[in-house]
N, C-alpha and C. Protein backbone atom coordinates (compact mmCIF):
# COMPACT_ATOMS: atom_id res chain seq x y z
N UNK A 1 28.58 270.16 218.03
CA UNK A 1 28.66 268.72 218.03
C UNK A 1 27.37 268.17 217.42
N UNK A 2 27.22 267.76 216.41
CA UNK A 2 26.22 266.63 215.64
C UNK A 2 26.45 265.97 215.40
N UNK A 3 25.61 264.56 215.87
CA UNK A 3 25.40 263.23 216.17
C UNK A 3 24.62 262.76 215.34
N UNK A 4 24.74 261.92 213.39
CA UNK A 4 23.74 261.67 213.15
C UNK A 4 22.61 259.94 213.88
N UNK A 5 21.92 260.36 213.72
CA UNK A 5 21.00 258.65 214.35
C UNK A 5 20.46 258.19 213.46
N UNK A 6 20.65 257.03 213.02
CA UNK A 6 20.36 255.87 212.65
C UNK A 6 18.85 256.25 211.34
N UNK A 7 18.05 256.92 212.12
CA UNK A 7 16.85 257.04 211.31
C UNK A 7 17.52 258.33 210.37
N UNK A 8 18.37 259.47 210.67
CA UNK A 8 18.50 260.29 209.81
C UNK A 8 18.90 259.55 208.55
N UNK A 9 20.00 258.50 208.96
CA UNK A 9 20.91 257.86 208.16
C UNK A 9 20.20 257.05 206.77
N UNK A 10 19.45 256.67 207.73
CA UNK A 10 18.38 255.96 206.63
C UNK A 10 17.40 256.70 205.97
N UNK A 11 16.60 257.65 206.12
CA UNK A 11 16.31 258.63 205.22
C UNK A 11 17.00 259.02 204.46
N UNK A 12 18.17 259.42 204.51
CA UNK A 12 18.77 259.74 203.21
C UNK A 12 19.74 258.31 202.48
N UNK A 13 19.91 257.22 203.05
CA UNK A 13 19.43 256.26 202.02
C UNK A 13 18.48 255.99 201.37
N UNK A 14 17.03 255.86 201.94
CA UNK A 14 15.57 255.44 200.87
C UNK A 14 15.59 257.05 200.23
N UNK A 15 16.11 257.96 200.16
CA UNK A 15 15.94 259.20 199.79
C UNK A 15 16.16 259.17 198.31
N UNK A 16 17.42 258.30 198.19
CA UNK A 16 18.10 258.40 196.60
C UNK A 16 17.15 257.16 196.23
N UNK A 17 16.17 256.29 197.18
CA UNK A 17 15.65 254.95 196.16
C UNK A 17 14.70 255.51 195.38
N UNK A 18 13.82 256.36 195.64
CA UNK A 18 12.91 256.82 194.83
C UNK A 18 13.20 257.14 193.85
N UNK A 19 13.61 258.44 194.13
CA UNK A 19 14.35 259.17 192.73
C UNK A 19 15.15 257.56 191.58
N UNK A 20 16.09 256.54 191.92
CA UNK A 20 16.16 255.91 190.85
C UNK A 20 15.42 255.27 190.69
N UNK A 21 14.20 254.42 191.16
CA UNK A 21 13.35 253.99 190.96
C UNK A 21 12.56 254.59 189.95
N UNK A 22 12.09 255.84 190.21
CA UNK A 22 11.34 256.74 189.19
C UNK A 22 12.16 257.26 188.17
N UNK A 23 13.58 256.96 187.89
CA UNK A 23 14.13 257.22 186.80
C UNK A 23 13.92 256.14 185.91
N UNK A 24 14.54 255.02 186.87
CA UNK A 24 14.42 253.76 185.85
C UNK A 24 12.99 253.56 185.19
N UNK A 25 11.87 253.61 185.99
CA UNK A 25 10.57 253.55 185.24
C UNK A 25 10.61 254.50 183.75
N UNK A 26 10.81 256.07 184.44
CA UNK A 26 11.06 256.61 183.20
C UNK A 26 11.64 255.80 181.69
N UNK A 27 12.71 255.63 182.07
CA UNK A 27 13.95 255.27 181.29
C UNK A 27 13.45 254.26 180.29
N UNK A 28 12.63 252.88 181.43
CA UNK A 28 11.78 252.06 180.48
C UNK A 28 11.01 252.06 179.74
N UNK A 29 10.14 252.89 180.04
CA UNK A 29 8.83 253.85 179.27
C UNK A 29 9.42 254.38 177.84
N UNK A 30 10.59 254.97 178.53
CA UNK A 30 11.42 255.76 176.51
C UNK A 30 11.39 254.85 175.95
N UNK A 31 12.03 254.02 176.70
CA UNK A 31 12.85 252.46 175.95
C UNK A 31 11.76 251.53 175.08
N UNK A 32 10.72 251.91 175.54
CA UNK A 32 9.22 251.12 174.83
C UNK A 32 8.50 251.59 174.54
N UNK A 33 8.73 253.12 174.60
CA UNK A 33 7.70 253.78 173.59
C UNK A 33 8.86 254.33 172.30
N UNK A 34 10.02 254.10 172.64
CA UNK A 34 10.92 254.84 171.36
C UNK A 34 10.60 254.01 169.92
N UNK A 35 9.83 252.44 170.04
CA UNK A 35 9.31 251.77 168.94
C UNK A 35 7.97 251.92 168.45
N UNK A 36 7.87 252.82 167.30
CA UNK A 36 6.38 252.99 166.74
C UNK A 36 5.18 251.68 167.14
N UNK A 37 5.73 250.35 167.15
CA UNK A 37 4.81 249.34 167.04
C UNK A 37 4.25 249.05 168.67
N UNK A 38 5.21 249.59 169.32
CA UNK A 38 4.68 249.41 170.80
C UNK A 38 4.30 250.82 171.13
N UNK A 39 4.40 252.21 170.57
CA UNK A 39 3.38 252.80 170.72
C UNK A 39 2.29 253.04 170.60
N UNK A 40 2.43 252.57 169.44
CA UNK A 40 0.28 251.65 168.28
C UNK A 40 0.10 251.12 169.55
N UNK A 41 0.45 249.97 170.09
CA UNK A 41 -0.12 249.17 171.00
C UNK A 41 -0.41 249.27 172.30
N UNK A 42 0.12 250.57 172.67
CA UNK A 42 -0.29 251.10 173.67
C UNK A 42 -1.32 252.18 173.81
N UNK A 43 -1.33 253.02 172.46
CA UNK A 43 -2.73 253.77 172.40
C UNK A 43 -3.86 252.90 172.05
N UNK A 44 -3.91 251.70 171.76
CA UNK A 44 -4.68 250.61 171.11
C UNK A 44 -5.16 250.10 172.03
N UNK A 45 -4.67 250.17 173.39
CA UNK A 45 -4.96 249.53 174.62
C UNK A 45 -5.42 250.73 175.37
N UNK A 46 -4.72 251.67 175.64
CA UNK A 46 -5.60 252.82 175.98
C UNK A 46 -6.91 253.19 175.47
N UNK A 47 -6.80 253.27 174.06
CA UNK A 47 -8.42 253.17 173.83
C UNK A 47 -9.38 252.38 174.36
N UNK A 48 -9.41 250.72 174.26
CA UNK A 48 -9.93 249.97 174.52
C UNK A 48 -10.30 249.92 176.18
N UNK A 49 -9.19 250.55 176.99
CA UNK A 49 -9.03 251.21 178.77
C UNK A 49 -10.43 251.95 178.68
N UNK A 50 -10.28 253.15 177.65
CA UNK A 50 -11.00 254.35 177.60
C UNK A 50 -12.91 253.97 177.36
N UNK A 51 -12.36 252.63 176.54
CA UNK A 51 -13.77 252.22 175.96
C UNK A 51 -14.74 251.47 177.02
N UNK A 52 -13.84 250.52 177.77
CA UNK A 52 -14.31 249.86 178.70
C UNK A 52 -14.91 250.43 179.62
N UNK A 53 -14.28 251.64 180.41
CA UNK A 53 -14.69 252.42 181.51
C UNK A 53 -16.36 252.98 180.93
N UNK A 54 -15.82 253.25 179.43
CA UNK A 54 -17.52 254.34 179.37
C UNK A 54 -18.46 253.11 179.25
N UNK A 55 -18.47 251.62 178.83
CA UNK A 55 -19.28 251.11 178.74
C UNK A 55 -19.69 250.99 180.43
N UNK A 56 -18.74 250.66 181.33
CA UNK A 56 -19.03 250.82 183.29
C UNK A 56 -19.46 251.40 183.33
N UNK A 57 -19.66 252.55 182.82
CA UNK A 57 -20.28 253.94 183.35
C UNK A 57 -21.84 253.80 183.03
N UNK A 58 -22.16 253.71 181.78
CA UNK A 58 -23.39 253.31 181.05
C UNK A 58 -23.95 252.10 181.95
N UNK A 59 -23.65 250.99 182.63
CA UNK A 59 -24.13 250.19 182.82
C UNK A 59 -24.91 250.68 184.15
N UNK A 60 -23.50 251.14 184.59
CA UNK A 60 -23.71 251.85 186.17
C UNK A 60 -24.76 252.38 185.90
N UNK A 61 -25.16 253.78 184.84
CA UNK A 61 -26.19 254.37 185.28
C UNK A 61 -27.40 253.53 184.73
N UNK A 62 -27.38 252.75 184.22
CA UNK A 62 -28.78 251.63 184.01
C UNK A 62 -28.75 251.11 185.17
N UNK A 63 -28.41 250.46 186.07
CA UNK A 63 -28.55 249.72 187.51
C UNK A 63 -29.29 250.93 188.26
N UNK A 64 -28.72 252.03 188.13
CA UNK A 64 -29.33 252.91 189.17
C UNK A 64 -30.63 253.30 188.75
N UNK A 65 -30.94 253.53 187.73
CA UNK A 65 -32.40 253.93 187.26
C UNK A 65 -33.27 252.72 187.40
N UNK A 66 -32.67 251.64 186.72
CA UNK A 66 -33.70 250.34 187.52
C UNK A 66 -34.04 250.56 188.63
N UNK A 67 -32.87 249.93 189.62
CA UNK A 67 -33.37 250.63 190.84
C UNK A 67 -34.33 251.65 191.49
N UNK A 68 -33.79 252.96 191.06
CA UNK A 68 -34.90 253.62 191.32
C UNK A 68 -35.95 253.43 190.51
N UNK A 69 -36.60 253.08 189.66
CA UNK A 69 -37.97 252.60 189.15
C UNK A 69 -38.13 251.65 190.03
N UNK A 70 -37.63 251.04 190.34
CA UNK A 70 -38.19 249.52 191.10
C UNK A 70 -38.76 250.24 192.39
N UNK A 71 -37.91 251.01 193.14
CA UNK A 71 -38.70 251.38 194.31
C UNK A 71 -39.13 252.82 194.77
N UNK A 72 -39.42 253.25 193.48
CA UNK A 72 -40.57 254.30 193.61
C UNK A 72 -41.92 253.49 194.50
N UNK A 73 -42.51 252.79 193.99
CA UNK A 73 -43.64 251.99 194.46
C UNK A 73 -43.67 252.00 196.47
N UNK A 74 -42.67 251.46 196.51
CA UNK A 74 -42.31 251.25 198.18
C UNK A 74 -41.90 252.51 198.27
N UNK A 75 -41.00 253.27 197.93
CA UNK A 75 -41.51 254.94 198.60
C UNK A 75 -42.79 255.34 198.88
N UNK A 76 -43.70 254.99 197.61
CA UNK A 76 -44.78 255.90 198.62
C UNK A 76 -45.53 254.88 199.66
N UNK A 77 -45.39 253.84 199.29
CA UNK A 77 -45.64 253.29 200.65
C UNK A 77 -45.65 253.52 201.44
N UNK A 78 -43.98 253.33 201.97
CA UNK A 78 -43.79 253.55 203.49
C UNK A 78 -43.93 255.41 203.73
N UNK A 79 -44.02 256.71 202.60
CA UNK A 79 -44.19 257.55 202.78
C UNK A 79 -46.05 257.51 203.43
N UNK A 80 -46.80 256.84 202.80
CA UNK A 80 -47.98 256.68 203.45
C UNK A 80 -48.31 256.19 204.88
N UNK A 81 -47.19 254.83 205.08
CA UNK A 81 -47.61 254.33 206.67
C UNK A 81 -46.93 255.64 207.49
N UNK A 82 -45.84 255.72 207.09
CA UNK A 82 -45.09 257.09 208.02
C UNK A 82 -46.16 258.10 208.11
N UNK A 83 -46.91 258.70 206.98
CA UNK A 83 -47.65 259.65 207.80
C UNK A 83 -48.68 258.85 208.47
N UNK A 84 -49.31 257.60 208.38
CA UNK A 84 -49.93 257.35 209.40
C UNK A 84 -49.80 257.05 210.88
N UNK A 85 -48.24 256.53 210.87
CA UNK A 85 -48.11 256.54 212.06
C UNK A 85 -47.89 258.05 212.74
N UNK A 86 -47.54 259.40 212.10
CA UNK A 86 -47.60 260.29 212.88
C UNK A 86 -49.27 260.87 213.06
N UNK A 87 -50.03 260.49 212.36
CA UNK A 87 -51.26 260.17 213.05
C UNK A 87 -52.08 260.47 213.86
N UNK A 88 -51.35 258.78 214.31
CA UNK A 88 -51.20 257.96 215.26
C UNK A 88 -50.96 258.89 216.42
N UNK A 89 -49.32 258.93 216.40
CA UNK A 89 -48.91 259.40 217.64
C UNK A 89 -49.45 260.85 217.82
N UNK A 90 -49.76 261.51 216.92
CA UNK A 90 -50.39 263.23 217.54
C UNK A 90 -51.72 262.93 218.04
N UNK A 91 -52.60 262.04 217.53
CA UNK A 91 -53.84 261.40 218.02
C UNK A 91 -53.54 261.18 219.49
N UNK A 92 -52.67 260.17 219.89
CA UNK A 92 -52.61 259.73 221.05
C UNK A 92 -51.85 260.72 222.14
N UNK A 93 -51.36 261.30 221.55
CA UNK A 93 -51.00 262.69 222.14
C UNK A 93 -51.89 263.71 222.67
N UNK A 94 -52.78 263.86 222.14
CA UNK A 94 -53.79 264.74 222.39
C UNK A 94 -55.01 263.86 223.01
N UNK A 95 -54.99 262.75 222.52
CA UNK A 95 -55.98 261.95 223.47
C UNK A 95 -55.82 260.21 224.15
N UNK A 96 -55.02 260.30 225.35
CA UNK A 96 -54.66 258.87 225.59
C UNK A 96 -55.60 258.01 225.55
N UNK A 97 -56.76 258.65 225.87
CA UNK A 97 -57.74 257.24 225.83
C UNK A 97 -58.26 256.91 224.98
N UNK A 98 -57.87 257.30 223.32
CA UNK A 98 -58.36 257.22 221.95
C UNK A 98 -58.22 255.64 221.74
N UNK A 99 -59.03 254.87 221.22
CA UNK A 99 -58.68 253.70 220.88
C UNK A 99 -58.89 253.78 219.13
N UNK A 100 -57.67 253.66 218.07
CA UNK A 100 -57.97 253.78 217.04
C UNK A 100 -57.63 252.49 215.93
């Protein structure tokens, strides 16, 4: 005796939506790339996709090198107070009544 429920039922309805969904996309894609002039125009745009990203990329890595030039300076800074405050605390560690 098998009983289907409601959720089986519907899985294998959205089951077949995909599949035509992803046919029809297919289907459209032939349908607009089967014309030379809208394939020009789509590698024409892909390029320009392709071109854009590397100029992001380039920019990206100029922001980051600024950046890091900018705060080299404050690294060693606070690399300097940091070792002073450990110091500090091994000083006062070894001698509470140090006044420094």
């Amino acid at each position: 005796m098998t009983k289907k429920t409601n959720q089986d039922q519907s899985r294998k309805k959205s089951g077949g939506l995909l599949p035509f969904l992803g046919g029809a996309v297919a289907g459209a894609a032939a349908v607009f790339l089967s014309k030379k002039e809208n394939r020009d125009k789509a590698k024409e745009t892909m390029e320009e996709v392709v071109e854009k990203a590397k100029e992001l990329k380039e920019d990206a890595e100029e922001v980051r090198d600024e950046v890091a030039s900018k705060t080299k300076p404050a690294q060693k800074q606070i690399k300097e107070n940091i070792d002073k405050v450990k110091k500090a605390v091994s000083k006062t560690k070894t001698d509470p009544n140090s006044k420094d």
